[in-house]
C-alpha atoms as a PDB file:
ATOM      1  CA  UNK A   1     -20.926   2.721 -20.021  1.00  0.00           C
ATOM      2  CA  UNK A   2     -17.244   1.074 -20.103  1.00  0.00           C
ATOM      3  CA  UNK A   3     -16.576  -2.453 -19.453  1.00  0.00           C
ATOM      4  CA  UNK A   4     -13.174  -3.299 -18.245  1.00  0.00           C
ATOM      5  CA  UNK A   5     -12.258  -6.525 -17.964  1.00  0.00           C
ATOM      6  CA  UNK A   6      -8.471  -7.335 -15.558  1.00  0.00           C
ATOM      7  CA  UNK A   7      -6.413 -10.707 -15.280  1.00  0.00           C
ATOM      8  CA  UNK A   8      -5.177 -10.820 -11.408  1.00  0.00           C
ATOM      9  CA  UNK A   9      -4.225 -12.877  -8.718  1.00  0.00           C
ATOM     10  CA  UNK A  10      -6.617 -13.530  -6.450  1.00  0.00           C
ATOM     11  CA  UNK A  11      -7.514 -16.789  -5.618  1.00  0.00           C
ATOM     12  CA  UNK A  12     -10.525 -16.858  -3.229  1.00  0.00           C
ATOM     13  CA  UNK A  13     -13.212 -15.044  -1.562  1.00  0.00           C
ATOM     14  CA  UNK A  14     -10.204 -14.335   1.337  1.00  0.00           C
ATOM     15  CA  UNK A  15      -8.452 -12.643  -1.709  1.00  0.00           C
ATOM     16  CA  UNK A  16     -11.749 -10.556  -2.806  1.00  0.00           C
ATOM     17  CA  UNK A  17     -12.004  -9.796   1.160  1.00  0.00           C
ATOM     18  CA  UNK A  18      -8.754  -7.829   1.256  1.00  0.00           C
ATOM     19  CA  UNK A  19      -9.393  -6.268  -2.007  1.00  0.00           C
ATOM     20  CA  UNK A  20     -12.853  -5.096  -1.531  1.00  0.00           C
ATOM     21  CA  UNK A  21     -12.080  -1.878   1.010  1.00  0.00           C
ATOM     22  CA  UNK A  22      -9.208  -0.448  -1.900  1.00  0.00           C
ATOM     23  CA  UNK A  23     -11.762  -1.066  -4.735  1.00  0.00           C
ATOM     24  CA  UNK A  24     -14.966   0.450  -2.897  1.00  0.00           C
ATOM     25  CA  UNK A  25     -12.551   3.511  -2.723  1.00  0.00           C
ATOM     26  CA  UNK A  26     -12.863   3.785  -6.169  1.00  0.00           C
ATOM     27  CA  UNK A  27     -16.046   2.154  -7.901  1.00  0.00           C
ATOM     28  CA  UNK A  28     -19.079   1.421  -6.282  1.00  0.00           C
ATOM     29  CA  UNK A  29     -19.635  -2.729  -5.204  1.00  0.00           C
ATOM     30  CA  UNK A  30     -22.462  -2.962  -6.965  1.00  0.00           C
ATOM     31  CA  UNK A  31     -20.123  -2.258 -10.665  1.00  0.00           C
ATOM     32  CA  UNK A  32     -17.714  -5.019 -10.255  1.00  0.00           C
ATOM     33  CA  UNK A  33     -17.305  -8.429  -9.526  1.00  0.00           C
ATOM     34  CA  UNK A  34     -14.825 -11.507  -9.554  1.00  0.00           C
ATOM     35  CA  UNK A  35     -15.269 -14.724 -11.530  1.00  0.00           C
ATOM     36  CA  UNK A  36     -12.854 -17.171  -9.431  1.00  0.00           C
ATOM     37  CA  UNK A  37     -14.317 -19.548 -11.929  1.00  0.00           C
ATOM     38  CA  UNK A  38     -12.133 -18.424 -14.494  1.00  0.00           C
ATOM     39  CA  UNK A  39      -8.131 -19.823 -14.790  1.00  0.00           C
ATOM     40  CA  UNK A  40      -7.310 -15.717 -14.951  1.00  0.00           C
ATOM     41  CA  UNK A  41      -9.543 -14.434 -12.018  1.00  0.00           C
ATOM     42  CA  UNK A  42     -11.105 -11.753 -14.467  1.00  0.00           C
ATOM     43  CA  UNK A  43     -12.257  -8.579 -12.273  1.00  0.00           C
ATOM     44  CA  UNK A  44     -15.185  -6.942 -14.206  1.00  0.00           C
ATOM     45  CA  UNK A  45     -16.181  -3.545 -13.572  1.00  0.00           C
ATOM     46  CA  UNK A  46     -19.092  -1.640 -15.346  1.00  0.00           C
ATOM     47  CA  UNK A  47     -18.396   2.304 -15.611  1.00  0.00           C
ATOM     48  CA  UNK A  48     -15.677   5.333 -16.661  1.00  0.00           C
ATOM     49  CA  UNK A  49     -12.677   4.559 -14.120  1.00  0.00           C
ATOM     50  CA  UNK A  50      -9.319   4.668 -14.971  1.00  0.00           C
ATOM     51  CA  UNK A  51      -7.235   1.318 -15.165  1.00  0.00           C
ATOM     52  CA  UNK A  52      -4.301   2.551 -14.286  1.00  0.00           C
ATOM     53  CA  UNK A  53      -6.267   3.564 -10.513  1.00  0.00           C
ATOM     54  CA  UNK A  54      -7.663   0.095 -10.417  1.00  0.00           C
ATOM     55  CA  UNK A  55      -4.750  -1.699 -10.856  1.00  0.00           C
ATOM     56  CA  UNK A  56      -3.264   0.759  -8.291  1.00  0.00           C
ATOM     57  CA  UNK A  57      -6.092  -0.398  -5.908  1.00  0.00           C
ATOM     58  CA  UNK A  58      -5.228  -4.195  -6.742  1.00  0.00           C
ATOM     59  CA  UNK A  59      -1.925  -3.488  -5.705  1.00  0.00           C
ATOM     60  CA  UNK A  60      -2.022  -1.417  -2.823  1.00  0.00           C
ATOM     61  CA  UNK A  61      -4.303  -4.942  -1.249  1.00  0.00           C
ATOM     62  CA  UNK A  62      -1.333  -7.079  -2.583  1.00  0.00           C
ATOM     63  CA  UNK A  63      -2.276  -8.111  -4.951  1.00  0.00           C
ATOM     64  CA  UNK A  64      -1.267  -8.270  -9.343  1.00  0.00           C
ATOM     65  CA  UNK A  65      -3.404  -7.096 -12.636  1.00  0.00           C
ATOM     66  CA  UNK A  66      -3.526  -6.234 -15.869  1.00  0.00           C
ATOM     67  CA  UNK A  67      -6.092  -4.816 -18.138  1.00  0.00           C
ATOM     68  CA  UNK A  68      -6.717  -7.845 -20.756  1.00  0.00           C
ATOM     69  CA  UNK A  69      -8.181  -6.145 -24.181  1.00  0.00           C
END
């Protein structure tokens, strides 16, 4: 199974509120989380999805990523 691993711009667990409906349309909750911790807000997700729809997702809440390698 695929890890992929995205810098974006949330900020909070507001932020991963308004996200969470766009990327359950996608991936299942239980394969991806948020570390806030971290200075990039790195979105992990666990499976075969496409970036290019979860960046799409990211966007459509308002929100900015990008795969980091």
């Amino acid at each position: 199974m695929e890890i992929h691993k995205f810098k974006t711009t949330a900020k909070c667990q507001g932020c991963v509120a308004k996200i969470r409906p766009f990327l359950n349309q996608i991936v299942p909750e239980n394969q991806w989380i948020f570390d806030l911790s971290d200075p990039d807000r790195i979105l992990t997700i666990q499976g075969d999805y496409s970036d290019e729809k979860i960046i799409q997702a990211l966007q459509k809440a308002g929100f900015k990523a990008e795969m980091l390698k």
